[in-house]
C-alpha atoms as a PDB file:
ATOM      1  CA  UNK A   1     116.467 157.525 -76.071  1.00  0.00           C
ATOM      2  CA  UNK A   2     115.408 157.155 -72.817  1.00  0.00           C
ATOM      3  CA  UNK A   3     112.800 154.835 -71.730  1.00  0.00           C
ATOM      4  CA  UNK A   4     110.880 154.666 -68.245  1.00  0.00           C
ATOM      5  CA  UNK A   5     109.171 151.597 -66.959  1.00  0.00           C
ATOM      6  CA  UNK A   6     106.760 151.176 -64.343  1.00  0.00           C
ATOM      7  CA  UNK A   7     106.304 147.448 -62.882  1.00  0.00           C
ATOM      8  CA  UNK A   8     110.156 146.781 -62.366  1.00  0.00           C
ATOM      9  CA  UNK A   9     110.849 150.958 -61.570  1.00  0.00           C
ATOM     10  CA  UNK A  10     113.861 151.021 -63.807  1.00  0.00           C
ATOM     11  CA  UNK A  11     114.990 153.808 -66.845  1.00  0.00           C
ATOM     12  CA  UNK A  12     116.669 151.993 -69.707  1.00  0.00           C
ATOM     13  CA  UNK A  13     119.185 155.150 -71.843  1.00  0.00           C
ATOM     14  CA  UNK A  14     120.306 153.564 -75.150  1.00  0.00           C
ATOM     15  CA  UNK A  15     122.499 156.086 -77.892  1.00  0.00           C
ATOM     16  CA  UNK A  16     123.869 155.334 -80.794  1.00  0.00           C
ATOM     17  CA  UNK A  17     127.775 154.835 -80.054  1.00  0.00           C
ATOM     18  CA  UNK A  18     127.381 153.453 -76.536  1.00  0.00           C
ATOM     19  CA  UNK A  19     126.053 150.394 -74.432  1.00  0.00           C
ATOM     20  CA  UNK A  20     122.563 151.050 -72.789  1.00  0.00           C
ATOM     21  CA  UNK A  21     122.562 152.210 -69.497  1.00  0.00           C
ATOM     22  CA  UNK A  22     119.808 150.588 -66.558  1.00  0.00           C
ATOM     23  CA  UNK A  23     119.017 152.406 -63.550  1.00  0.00           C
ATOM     24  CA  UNK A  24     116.318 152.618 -60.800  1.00  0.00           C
ATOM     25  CA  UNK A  25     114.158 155.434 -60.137  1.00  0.00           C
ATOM     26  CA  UNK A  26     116.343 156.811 -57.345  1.00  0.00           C
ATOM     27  CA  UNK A  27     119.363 158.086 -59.705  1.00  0.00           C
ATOM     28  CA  UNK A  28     119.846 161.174 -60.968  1.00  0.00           C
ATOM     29  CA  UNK A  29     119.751 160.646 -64.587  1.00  0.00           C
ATOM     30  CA  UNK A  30     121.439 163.729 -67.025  1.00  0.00           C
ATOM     31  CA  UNK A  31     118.643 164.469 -69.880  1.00  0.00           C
ATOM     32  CA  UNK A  32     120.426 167.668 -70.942  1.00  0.00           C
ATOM     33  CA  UNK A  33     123.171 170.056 -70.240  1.00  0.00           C
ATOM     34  CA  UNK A  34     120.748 171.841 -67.520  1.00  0.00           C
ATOM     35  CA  UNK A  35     118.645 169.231 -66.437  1.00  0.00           C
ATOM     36  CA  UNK A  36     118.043 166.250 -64.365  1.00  0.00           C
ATOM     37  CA  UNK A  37     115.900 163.762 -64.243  1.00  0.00           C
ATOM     38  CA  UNK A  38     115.235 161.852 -60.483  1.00  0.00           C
ATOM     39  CA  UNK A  39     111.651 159.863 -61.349  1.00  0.00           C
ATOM     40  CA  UNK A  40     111.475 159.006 -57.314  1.00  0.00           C
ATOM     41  CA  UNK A  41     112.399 162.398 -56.062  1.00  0.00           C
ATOM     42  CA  UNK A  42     109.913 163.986 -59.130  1.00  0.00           C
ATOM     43  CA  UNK A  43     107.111 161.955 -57.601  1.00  0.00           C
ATOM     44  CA  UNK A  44     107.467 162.405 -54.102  1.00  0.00           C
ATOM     45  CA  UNK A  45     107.424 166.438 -55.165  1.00  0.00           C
ATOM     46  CA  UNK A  46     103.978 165.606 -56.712  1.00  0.00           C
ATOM     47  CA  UNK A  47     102.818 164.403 -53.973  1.00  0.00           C
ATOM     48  CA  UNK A  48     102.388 160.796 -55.869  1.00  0.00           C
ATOM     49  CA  UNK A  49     102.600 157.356 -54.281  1.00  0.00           C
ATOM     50  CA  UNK A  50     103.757 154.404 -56.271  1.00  0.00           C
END
């Protein structure tokens, strides 16, 4: 499960057979095998200030 907030900018990853993770915005997060997920680098892409 991963779960994105926006007033303190961080992405909370909880599973079943580990601790939650926290991290900011600025670190590339693993989602699946192919694909990564970097919410500040995704934004600045779109063009979107926050």
């Amino acid at each position: 499960m991963i779960w994105i907030t926006t007033q303190p900018q961080k992405i909370f990853i909880a599973n079943r057979t580990g601790d939650w993770i926290t991290h900011n915005w600025d670190v590339n997060v693993p989602v699946l095998d192919d694909c990564v997920l970097n919410l500040t680098e995704l934004l600045r892409e779109e063009g979107i200030e926050w």
